[in-house]
PDB file of N, CA and C in Angstrom:
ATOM      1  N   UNK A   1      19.058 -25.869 102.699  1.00  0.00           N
ATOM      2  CA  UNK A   1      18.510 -26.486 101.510  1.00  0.00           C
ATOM      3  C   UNK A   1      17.042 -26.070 101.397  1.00  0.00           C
ATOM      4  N   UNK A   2      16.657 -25.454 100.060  1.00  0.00           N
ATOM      5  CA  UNK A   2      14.675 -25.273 100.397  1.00  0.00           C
ATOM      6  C   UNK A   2      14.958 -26.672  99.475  1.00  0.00           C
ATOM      7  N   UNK A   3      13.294 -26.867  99.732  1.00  0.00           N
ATOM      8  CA  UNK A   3      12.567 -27.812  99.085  1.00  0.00           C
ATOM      9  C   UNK A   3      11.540 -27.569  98.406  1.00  0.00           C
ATOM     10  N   UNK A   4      11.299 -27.953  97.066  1.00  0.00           N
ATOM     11  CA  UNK A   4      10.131 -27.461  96.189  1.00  0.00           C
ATOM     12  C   UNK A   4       9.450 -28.822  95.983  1.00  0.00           C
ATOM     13  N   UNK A   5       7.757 -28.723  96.309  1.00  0.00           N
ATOM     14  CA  UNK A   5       7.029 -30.327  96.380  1.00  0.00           C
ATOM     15  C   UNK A   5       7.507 -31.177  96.717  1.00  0.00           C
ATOM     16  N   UNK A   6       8.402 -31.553  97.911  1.00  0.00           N
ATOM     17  CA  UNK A   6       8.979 -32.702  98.513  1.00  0.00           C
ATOM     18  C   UNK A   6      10.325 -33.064  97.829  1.00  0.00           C
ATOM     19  N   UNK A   7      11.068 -32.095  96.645  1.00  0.00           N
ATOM     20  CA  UNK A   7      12.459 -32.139  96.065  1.00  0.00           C
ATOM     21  C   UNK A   7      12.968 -31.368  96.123  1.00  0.00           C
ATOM     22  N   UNK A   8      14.597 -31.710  97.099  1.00  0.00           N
ATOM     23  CA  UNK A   8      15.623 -30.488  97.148  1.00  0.00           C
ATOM     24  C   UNK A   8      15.845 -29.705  95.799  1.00  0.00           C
ATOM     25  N   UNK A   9      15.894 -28.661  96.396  1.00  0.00           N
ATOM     26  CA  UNK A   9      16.218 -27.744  95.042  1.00  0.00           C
ATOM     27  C   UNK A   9      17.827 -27.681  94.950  1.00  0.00           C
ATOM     28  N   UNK A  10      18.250 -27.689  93.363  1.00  0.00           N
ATOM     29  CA  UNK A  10      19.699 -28.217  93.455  1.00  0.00           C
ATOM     30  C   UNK A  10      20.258 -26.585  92.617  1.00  0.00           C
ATOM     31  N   UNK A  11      20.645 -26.324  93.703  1.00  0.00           N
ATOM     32  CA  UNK A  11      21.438 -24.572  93.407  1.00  0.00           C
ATOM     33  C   UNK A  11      22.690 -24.754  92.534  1.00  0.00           C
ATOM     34  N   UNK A  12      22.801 -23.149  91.332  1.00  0.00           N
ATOM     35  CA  UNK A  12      24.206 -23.444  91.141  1.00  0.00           C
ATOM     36  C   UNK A  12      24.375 -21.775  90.916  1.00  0.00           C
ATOM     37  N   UNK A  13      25.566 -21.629  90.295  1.00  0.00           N
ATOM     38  CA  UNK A  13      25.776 -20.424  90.254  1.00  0.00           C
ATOM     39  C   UNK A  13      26.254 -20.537  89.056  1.00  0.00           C
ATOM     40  N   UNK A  14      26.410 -19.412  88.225  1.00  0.00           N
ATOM     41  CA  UNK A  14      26.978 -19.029  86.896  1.00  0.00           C
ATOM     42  C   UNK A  14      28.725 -19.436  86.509  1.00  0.00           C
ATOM     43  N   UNK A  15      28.600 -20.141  85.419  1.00  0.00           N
ATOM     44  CA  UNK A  15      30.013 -20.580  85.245  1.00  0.00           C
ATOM     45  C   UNK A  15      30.881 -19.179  85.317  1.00  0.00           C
ATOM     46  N   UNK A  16      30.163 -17.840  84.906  1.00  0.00           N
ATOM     47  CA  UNK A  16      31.309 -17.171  84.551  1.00  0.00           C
ATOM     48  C   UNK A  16      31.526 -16.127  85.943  1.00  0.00           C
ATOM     49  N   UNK A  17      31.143 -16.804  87.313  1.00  0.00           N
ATOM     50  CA  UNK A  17      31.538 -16.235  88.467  1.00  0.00           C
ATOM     51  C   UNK A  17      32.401 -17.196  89.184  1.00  0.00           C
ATOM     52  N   UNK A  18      33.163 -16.218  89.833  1.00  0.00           N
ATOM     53  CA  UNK A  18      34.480 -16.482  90.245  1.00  0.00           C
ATOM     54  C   UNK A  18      34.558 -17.151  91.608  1.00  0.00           C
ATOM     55  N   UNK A  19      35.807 -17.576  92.501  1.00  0.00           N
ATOM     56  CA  UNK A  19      35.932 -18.162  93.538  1.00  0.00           C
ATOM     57  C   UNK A  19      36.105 -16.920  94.531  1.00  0.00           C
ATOM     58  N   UNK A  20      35.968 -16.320  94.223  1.00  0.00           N
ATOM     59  CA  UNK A  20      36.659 -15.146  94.519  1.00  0.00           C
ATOM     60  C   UNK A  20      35.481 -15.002  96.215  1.00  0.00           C
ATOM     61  N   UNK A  21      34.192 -15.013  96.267  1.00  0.00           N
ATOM     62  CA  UNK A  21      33.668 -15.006  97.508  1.00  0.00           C
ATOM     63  C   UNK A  21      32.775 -13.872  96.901  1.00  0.00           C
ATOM     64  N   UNK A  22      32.885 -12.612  96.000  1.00  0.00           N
ATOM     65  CA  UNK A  22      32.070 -11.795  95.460  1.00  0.00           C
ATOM     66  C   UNK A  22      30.639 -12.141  95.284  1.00  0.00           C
ATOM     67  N   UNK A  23      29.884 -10.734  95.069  1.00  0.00           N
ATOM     68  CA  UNK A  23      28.736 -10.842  94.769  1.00  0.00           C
ATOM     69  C   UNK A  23      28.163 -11.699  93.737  1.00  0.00           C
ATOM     70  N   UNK A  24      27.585 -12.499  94.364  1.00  0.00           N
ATOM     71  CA  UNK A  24      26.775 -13.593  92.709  1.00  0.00           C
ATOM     72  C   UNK A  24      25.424 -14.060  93.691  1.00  0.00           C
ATOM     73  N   UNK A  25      25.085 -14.527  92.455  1.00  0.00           N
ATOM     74  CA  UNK A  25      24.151 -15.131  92.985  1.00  0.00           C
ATOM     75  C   UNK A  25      23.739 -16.437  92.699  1.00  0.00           C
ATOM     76  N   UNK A  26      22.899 -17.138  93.552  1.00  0.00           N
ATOM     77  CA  UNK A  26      22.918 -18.955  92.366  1.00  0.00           C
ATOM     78  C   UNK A  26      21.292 -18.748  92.296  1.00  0.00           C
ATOM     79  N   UNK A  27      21.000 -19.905  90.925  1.00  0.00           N
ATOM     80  CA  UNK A  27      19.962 -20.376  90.672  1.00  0.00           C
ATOM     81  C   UNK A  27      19.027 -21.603  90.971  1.00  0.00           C
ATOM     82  N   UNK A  28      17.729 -21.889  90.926  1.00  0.00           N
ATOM     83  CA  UNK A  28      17.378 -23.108  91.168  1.00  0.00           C
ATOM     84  C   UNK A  28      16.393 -23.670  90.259  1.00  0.00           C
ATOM     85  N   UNK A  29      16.729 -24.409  88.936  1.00  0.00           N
ATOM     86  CA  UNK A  29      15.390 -24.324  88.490  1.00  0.00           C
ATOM     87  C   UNK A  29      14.588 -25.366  88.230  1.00  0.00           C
ATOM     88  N   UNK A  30      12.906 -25.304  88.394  1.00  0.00           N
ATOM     89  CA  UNK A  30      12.310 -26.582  88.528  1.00  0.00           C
ATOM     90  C   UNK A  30      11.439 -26.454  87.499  1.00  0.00           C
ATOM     91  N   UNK A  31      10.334 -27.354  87.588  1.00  0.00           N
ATOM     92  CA  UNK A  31       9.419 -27.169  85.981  1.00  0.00           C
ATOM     93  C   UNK A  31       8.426 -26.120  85.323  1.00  0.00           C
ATOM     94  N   UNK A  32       8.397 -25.169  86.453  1.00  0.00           N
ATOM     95  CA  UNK A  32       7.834 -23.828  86.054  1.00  0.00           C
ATOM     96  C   UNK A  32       8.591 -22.622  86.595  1.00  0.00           C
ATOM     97  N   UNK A  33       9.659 -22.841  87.504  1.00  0.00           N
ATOM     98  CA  UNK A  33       9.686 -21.412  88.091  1.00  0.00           C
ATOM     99  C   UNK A  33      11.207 -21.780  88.314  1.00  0.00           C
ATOM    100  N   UNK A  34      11.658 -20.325  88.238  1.00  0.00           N
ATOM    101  CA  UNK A  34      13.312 -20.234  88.571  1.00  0.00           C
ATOM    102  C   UNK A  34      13.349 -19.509  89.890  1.00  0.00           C
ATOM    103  N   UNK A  35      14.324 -20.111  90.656  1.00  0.00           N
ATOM    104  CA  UNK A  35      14.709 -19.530  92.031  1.00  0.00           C
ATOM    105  C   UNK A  35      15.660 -18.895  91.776  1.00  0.00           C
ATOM    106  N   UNK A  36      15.948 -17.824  92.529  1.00  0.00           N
ATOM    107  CA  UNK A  36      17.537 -16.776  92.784  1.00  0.00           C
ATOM    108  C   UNK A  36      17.524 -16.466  94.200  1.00  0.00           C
ATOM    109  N   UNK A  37      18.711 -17.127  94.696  1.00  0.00           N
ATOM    110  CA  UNK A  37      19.361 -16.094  95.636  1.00  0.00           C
ATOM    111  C   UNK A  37      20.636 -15.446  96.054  1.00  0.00           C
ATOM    112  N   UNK A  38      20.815 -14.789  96.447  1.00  0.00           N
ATOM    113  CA  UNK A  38      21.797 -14.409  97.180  1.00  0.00           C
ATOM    114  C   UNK A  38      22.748 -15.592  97.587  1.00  0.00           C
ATOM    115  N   UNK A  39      24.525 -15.748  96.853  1.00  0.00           N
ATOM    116  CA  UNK A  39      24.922 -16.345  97.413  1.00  0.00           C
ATOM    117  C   UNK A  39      25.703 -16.696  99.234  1.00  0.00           C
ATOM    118  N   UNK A  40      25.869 -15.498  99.226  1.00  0.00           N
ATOM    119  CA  UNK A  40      26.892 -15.106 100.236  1.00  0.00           C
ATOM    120  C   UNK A  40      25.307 -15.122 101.689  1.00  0.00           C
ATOM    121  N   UNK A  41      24.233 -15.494 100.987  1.00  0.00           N
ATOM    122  CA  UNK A  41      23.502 -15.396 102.733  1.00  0.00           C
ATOM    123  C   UNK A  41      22.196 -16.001 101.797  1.00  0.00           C
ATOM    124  N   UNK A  42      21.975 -17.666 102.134  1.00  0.00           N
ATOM    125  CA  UNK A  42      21.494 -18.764 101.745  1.00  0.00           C
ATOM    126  C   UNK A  42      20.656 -19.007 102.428  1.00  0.00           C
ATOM    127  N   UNK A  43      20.465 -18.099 103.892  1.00  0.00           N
ATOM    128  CA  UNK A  43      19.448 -18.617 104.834  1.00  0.00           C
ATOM    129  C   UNK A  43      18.132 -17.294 104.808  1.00  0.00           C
ATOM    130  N   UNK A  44      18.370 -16.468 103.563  1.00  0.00           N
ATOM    131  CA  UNK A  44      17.275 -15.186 103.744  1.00  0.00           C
ATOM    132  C   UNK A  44      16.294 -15.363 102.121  1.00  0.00           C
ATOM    133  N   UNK A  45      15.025 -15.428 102.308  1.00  0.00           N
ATOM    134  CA  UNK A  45      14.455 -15.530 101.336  1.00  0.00           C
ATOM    135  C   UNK A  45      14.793 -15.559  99.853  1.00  0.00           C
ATOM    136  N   UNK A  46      14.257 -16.642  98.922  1.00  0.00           N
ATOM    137  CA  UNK A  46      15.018 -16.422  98.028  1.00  0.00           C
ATOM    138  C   UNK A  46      13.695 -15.961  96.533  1.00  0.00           C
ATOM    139  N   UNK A  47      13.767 -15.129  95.439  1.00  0.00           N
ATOM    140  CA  UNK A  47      12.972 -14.809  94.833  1.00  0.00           C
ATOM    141  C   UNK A  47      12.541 -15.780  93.645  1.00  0.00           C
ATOM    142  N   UNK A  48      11.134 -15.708  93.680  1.00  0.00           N
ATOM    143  CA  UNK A  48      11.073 -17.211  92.542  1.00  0.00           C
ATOM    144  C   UNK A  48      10.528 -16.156  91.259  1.00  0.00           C
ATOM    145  N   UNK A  49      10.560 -16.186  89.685  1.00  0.00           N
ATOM    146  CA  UNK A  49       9.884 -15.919  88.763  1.00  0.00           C
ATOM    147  C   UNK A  49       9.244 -17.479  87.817  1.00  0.00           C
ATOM    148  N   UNK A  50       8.322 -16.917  86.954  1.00  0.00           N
ATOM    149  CA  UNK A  50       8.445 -18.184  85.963  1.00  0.00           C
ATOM    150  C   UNK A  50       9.332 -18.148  85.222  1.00  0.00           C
ATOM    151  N   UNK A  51       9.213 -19.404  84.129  1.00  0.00           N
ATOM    152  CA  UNK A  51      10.759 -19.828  83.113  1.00  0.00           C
ATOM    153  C   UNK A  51      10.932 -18.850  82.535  1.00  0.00           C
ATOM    154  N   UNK A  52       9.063 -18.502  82.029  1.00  0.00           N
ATOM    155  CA  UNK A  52       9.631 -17.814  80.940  1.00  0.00           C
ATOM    156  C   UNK A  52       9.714 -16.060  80.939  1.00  0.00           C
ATOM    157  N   UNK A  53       9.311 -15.653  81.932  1.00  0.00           N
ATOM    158  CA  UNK A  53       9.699 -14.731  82.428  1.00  0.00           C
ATOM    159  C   UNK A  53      11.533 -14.387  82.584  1.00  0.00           C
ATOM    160  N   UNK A  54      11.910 -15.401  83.223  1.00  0.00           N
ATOM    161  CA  UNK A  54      13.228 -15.916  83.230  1.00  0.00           C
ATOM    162  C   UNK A  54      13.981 -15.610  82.110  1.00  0.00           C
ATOM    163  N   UNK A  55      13.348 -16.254  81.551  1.00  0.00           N
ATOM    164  CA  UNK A  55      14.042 -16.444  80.126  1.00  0.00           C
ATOM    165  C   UNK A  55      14.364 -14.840  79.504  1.00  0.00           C
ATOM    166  N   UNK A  56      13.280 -14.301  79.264  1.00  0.00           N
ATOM    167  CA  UNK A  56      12.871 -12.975  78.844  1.00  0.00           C
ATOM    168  C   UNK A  56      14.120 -12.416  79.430  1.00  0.00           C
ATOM    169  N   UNK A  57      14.367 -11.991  80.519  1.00  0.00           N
ATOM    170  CA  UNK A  57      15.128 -11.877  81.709  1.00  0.00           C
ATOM    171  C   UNK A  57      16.490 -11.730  81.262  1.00  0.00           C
ATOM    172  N   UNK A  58      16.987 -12.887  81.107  1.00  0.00           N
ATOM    173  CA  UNK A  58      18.370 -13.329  80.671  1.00  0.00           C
ATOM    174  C   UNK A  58      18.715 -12.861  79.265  1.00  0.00           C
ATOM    175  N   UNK A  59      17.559 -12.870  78.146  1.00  0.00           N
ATOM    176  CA  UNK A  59      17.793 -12.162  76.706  1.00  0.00           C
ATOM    177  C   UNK A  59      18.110 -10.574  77.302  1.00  0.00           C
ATOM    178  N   UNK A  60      17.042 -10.309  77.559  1.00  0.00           N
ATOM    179  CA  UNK A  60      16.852  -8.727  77.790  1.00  0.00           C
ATOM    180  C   UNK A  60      18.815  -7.987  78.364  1.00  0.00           C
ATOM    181  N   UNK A  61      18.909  -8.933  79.447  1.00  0.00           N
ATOM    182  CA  UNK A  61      20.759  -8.835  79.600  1.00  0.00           C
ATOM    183  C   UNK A  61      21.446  -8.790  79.369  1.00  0.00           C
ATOM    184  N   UNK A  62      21.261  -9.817  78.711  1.00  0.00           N
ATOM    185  CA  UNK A  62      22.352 -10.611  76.927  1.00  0.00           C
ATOM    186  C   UNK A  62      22.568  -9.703  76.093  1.00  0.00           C
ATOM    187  N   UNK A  63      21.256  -9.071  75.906  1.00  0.00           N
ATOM    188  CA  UNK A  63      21.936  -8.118  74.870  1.00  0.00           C
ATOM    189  C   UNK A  63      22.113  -6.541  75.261  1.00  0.00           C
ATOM    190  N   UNK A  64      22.131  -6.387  76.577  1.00  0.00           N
ATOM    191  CA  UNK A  64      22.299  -4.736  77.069  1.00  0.00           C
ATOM    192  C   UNK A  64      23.601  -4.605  76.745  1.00  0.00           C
TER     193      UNK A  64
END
């Protein structure tokens, strides 16, 4: 579990990934910054950006 300012960070992963055990990754997000890591290995650093960086992020995807 990390902790951001004394609150567990509450991970999830993308509805549209599978049970399957595959590559994904989950998210964590708090009032300025989004966490990502690696699902399959939870105990190795995980990368933080801001929201809205984030955000940017996820459009920029959306529409490749």
């Amino acid at each position: 579990m990390n902790i951001e300012n004394g609150t567990p960070l509450d991970w999830f992963k993308s509805s549209y990934s599978g049970d399957e055990g595959g590559e994904c990754v989950e998210v964590a997000v708090s009032e300025r910054i989004v966490h990502v890591r690696d699902s399959k290995d939870v105990t190795r650093p995980h990368l933080t950006v801001g929201r809205a960086d984030w955000t940017r992020f996820v459009r920029y995807v959306a529409t490749s």
